[in-house]
Protein backbone atom coordinates (compact mmCIF):
# COMPACT_ATOMS: atom_id res chain seq x y z
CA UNK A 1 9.28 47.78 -6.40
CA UNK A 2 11.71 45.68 -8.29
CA UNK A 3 10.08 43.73 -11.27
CA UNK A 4 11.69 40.95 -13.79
CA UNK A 5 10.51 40.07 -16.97
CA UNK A 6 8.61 36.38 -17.14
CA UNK A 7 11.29 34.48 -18.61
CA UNK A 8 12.92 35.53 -15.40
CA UNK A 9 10.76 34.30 -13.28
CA UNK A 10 10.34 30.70 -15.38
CA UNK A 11 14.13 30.47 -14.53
CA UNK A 12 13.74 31.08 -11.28
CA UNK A 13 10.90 29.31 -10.64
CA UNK A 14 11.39 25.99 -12.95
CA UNK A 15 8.74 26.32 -14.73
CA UNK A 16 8.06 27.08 -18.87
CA UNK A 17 7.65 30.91 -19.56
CA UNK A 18 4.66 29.73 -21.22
CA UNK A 19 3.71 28.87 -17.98
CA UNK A 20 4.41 31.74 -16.50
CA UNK A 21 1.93 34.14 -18.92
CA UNK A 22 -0.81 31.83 -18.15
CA UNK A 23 -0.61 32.67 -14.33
CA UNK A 24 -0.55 36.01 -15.16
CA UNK A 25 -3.20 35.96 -17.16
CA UNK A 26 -5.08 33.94 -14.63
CA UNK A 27 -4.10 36.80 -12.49
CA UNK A 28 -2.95 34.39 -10.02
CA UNK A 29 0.43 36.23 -9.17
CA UNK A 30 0.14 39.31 -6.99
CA UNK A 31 1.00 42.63 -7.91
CA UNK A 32 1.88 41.36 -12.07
CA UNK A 33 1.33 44.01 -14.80
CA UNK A 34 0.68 43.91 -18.31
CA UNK A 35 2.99 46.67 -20.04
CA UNK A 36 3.31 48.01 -23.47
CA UNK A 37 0.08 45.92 -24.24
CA UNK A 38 1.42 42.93 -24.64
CA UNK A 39 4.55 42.09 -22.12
CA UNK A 40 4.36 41.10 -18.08
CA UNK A 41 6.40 42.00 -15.86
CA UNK A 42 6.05 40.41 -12.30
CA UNK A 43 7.26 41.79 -8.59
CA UNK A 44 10.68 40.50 -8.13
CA UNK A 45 10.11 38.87 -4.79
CA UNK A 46 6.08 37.54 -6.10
CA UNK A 47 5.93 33.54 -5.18
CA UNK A 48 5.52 30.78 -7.30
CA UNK A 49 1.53 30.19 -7.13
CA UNK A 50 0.10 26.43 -6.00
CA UNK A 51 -0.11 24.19 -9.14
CA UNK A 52 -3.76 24.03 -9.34
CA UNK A 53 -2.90 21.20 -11.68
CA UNK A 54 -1.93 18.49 -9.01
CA UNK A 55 -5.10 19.88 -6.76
CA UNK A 56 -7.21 18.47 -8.81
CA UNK A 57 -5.78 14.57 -7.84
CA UNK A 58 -5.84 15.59 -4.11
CA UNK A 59 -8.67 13.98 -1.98
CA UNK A 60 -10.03 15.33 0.54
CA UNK A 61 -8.03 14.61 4.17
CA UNK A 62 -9.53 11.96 6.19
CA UNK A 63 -8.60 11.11 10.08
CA UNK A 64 -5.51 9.08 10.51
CA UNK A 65 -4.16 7.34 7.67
CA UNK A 66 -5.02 4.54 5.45
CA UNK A 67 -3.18 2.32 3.15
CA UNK A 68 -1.09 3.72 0.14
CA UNK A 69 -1.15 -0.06 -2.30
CA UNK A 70 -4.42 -1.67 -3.13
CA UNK A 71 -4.16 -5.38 -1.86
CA UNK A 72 -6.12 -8.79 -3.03
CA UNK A 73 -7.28 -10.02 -0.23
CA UNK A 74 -7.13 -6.65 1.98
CA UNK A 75 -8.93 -6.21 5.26
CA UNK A 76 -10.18 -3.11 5.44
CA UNK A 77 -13.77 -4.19 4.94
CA UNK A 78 -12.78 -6.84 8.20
CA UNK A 79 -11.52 -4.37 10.42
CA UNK A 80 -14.41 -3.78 12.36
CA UNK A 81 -14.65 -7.60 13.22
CA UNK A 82 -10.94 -7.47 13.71
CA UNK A 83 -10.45 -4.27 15.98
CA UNK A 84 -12.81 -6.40 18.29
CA UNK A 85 -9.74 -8.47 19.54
CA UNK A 86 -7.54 -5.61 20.30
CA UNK A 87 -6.24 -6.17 23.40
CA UNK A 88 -4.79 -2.53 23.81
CA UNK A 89 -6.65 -1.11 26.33
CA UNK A 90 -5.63 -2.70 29.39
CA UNK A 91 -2.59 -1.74 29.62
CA UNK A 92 -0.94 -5.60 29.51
CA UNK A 93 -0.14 -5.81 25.80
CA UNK A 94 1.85 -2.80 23.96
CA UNK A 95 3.56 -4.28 21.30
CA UNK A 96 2.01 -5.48 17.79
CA UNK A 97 3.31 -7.93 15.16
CA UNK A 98 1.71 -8.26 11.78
CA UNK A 99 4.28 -10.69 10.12
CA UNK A 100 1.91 -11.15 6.63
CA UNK A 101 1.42 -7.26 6.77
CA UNK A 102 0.38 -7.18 2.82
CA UNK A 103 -1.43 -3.92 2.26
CA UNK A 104 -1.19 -2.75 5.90
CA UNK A 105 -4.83 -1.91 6.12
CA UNK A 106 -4.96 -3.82 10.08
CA UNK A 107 -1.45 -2.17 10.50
CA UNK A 108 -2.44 1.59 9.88
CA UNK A 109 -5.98 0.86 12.12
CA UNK A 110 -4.05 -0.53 14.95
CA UNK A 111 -0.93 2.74 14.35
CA UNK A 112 -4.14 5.19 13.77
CA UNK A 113 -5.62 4.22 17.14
CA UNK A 114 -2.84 3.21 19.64
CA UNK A 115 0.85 4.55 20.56
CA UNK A 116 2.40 1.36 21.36
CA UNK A 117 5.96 0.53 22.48
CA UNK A 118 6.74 -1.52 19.73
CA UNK A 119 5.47 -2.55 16.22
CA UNK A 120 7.03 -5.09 14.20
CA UNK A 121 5.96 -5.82 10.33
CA UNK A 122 6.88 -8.32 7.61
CA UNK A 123 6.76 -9.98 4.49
CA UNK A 124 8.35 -12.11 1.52
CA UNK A 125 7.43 -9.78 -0.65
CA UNK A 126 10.64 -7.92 -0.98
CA UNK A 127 9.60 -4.69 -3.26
CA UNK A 128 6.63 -4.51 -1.00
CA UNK A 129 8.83 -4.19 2.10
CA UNK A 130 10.95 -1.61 0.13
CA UNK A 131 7.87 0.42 -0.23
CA UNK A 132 7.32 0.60 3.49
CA UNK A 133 10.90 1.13 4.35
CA UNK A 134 11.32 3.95 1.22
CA UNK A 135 8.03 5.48 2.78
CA UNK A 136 9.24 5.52 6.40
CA UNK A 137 12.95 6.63 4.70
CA UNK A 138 12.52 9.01 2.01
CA UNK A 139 9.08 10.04 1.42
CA UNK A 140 9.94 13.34 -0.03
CA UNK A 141 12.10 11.55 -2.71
CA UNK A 142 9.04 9.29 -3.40
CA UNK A 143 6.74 12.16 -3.08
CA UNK A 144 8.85 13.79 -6.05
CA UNK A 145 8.85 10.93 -8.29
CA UNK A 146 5.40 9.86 -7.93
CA UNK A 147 4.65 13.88 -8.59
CA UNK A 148 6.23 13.14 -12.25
CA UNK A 149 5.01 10.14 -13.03
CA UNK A 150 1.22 11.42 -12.07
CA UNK A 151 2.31 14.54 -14.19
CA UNK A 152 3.70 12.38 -16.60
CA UNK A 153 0.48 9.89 -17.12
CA UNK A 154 -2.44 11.54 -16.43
CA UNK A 155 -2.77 14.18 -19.19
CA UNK A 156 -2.03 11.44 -21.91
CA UNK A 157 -5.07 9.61 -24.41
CA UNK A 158 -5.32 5.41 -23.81
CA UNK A 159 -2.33 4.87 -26.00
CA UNK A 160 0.10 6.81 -24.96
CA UNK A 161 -1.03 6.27 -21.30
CA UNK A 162 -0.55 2.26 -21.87
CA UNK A 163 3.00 3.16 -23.62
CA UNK A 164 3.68 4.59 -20.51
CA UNK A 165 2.60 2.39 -18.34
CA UNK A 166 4.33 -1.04 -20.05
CA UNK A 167 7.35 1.06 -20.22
CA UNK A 168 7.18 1.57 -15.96
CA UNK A 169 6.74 -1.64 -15.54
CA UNK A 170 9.66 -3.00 -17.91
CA UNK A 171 11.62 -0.58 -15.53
CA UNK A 172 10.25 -2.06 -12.15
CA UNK A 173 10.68 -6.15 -13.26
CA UNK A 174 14.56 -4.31 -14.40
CA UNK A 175 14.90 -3.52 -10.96
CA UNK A 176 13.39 -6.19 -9.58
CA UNK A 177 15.58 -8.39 -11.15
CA UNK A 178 18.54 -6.38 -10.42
CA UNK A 179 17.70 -6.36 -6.49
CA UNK A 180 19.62 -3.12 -5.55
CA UNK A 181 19.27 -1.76 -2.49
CA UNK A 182 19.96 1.66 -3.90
CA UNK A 183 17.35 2.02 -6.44
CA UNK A 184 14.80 0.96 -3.77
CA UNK A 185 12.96 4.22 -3.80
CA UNK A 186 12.78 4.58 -7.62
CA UNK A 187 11.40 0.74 -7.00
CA UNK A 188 9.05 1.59 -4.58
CA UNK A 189 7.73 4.76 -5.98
CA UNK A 190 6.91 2.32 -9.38
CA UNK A 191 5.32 -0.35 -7.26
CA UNK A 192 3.12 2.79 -5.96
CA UNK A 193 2.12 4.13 -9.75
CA UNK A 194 1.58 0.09 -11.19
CA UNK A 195 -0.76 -0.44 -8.61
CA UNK A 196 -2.66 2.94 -9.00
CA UNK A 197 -3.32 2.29 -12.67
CA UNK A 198 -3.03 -1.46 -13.57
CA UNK A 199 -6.20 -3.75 -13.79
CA UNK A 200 -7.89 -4.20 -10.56
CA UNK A 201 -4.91 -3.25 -8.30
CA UNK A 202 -3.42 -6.37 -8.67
CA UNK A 203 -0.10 -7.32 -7.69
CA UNK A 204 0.48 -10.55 -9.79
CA UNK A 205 3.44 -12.28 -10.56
CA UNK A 206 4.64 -14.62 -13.16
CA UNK A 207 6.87 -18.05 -12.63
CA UNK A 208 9.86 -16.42 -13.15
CA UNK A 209 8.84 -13.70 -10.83
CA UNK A 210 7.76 -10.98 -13.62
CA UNK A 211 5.41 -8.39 -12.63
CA UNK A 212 2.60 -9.10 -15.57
CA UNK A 213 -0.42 -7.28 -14.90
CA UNK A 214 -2.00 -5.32 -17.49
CA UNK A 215 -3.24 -1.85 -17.69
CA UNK A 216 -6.18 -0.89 -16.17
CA UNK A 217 -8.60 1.87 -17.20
CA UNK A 218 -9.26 4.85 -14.36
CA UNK A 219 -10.03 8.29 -15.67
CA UNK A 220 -7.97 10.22 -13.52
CA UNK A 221 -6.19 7.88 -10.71
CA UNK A 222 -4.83 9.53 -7.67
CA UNK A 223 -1.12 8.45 -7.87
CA UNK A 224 0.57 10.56 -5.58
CA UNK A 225 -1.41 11.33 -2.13
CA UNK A 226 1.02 13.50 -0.35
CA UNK A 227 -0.73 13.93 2.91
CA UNK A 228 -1.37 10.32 2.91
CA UNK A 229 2.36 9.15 2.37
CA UNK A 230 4.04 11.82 5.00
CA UNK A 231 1.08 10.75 7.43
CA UNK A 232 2.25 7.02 7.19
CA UNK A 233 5.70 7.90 6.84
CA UNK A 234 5.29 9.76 10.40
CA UNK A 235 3.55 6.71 11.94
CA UNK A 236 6.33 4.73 11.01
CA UNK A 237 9.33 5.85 11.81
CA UNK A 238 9.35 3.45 14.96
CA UNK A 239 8.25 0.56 13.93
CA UNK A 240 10.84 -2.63 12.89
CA UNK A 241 10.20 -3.81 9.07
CA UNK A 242 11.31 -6.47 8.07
CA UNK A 243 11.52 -8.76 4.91
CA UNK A 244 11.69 -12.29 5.61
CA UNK A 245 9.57 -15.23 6.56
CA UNK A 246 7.08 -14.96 9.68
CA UNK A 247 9.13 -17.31 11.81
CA UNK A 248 11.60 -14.41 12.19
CA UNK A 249 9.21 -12.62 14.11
CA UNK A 250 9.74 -14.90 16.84
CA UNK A 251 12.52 -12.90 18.59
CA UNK A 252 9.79 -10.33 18.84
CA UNK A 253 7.01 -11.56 20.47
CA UNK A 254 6.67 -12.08 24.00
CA UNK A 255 3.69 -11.98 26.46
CA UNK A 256 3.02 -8.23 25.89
CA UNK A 257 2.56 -8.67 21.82
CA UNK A 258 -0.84 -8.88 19.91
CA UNK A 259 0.04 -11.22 16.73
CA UNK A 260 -2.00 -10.60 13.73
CA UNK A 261 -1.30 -13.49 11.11
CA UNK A 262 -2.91 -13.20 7.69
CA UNK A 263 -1.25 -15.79 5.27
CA UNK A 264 -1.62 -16.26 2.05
CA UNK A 265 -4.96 -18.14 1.69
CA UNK A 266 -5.69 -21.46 1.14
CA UNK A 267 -7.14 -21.54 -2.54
CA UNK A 268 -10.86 -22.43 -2.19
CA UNK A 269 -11.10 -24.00 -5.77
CA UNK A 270 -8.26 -25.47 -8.39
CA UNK A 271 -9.06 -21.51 -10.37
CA UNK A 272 -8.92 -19.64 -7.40
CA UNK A 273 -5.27 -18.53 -5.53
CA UNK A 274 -4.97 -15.61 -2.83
CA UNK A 275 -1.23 -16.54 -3.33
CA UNK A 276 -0.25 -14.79 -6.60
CA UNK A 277 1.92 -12.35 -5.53
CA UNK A 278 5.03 -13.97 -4.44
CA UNK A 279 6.49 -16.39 -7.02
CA UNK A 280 6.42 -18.95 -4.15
CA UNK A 281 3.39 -21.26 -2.70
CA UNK A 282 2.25 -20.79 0.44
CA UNK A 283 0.70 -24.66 0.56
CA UNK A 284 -0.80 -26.75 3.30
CA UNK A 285 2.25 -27.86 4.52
CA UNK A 286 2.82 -24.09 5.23
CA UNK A 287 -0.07 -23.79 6.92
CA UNK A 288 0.03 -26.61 9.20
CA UNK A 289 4.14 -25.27 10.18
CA UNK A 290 1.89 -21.66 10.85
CA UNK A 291 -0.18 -23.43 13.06
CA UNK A 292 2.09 -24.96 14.99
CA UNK A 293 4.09 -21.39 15.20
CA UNK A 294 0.73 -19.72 16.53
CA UNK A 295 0.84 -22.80 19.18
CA UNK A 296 4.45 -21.55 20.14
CA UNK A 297 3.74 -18.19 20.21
CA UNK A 298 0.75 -19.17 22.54
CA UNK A 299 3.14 -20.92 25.06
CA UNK A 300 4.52 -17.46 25.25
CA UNK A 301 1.55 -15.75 26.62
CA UNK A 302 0.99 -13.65 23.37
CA UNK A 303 -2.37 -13.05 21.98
CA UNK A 304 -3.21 -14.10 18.65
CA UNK A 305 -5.55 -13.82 15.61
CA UNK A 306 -5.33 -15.79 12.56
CA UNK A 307 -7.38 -15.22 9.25
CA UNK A 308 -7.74 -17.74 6.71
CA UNK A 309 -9.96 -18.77 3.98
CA UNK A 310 -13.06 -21.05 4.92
CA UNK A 311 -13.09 -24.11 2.71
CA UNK A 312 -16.76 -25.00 3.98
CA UNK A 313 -17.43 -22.53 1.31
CA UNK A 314 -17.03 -24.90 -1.41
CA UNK A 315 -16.75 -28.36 0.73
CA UNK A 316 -18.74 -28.57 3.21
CA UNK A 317 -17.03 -31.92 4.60
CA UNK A 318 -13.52 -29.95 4.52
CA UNK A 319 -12.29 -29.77 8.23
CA UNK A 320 -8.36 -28.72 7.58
CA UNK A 321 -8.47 -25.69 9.66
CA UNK A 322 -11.23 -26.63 11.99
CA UNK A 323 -8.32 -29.69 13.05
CA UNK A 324 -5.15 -27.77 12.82
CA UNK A 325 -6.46 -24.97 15.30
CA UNK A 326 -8.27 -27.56 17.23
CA UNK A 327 -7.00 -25.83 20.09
CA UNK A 328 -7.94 -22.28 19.43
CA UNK A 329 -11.43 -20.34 19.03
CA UNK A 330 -12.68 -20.31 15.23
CA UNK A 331 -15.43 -17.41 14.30
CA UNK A 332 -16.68 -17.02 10.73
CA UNK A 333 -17.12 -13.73 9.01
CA UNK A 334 -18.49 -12.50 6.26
CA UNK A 335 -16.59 -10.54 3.04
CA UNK A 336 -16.97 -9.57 -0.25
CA UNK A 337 -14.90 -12.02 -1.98
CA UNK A 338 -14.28 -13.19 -5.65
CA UNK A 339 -13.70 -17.15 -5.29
CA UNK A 340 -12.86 -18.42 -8.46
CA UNK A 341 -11.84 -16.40 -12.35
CA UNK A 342 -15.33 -15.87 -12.93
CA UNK A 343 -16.78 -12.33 -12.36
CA UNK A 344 -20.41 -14.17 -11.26
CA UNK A 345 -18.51 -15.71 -8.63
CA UNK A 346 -18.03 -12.18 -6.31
CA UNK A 347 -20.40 -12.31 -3.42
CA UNK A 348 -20.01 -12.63 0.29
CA UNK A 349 -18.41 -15.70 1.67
CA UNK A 350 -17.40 -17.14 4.83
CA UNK A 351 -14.31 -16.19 6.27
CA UNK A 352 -12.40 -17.67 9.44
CA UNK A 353 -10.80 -15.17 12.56
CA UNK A 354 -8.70 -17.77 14.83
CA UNK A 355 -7.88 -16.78 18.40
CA UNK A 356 -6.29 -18.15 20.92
CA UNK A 357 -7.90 -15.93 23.74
């Protein structure tokens, strides 16, 4: 058998020869021997072992797969209430449009559950849609830098962790401001890391479109979840994404599409906005033109579902949706909400599914 020496093998493997003795002592590389009592030598053809390191930030694998950003306003805690108006199963409808797709969490149910014949997603948010795209593109480039960063972060104390963290996301609001298409992954895989370790998972905004959040404080956050991002990267590869406003879905739905709207919501107080994390309003002008696209989409023969905020929540004498979807069949549901700055405030409010089926 053919042995090299262990600052061989760090060459050839990448790794420090520091490294290197530490797996041998570990006795984690087959066949390694200890000679002249203090030097290794290791089989020529041995394997570099796992990196027990990154196991450790691995969860465990769950069925299907679920979405890779934390999202205000998310739906995941709806979807059971939601997956009730799924009109897959009858064969009729086998295309799905989620023009406000936000954190995907209705997206990856409805991709989890259903192989459709086409699936269309957008959004205004472009560095959002870049994620989705670089995930569905190059997820092995993402995988990589979101590897390093994870490497990068997690062993550091509060200080150094917060260094690195302001100086990510001075490199992201660089790129965003830049807007090129080929630094999209390095973008994307940034967005990824912010919202895995800034306060709250927010995405947040300022006027002149500066991603501000702070820190947040998470022992040991999972910031790179391989299985998760090849399993969505797999279940998209088909699907359209688009960034844009939801009227351009409108050369994609047709009487075989299920239409999932979920707009930014109407702010229930003057403290509370679900619309931070564009730089632009989504106000009730907005939502009346929404309205009247769900009534044109309806004319169509698609099915659709809207959610909104309910304002009889706060008011009980506020009517605005109630008379824009006049036409259309309004259910409220309950989530766990936070209405308003104030921490008291989180509780379960009232929320409104619109269908018009």
């Amino acid at each position: 058998m053919n042995y090299i020496s262990a600052k061989e093998a760090a060459e050839k493997w990448g790794i420090s020869q520091r490294r290197v003795l530490k797996l041998c002592a570990e006795k984690r590389i087959n066949n390694a021997e200890m000679v002249s009592g203090s030097m290794w030598i290791i089989p020529a053809d041995a394997e570099k072992p796992a990196d027990a390191r990154s196991l450790r930030y691995v969860e465990q694998a769950r069925p299907g797969v679920r979405p890779f950003l934390k999202w205000v306003g998310g739906k995941g805690q709806l979807l059971h209430e939601l997956a009730k108006y799924y009109p897959f199963k009858d064969g009729d409808f086998t295309k799905y449009a989620e023009p406000f797709v936000g954190g995907g969490a209705v997206l990856f149910d409805v991709l989890n559950n259903y192989d459709l014949e086409a699936v269309y997603i957008s959004d205004m948010n472009r560095e959002l849609i870049g994620a989705y795209q670089s995930i569905r593109d190059n997820v092995e480039e993402m995988i990589s830098l979101l590897n390093e960063y994870q490497e990068n972060y997690i062993p550091y104390e509060q200080e150094k962790r917060k260094a690195y963290y302001m100086k990510k996301r001075a490199r992201f609001n660089e790129l965003k401001l830049q807007g090129d298409e080929s630094n999209r992954v390095e973008s994307a895989s940034i967005l990824i890391f912010l919202n895995k370790t800034c306060f709250n998972g927010l995405y947040r905004v300022n006027k002149k479109g500066a991603y501000n959040v702070p820190m947040g404080v998470y022992k040991r956050p999972l910031i790179c979840d391989e299985n998760n991002l090849r399993g969505i990267s797999r279940k998209l590869q088909n699907v359209e994404i688009v960034c844009g406003d939801y009227r351009q879905s409108r050369d994609f739905i047709d009487q075989h599409t299920f239409v999932y709207f979920d707009p930014p919501y109407r702010p229930l107080t003057t403290t509370s906005s679900f619309t931070s994390y564009t730089s632009d309003c989504f106000d009730d002008e907005d939502q009346i033109g929404l309205a009247k696209f769900v009534d044109e989409m309806t004319a169509r023969g698609a099915k659709v579902v809207v959610s909104n905020s309910d304002p009889k929540n706060t008011n009980e004498q506020d009517t605005f949706f109630d008379e824009i979807y006049a036409a259309h069949n309004i259910k409220r549901v309950f989530a766990n909400r936070m209405i308003n700055s104030k921490g008291t405030a989180r509780g379960k409010i009232s929320e409104l599914l619109i269908s018009n089926f």
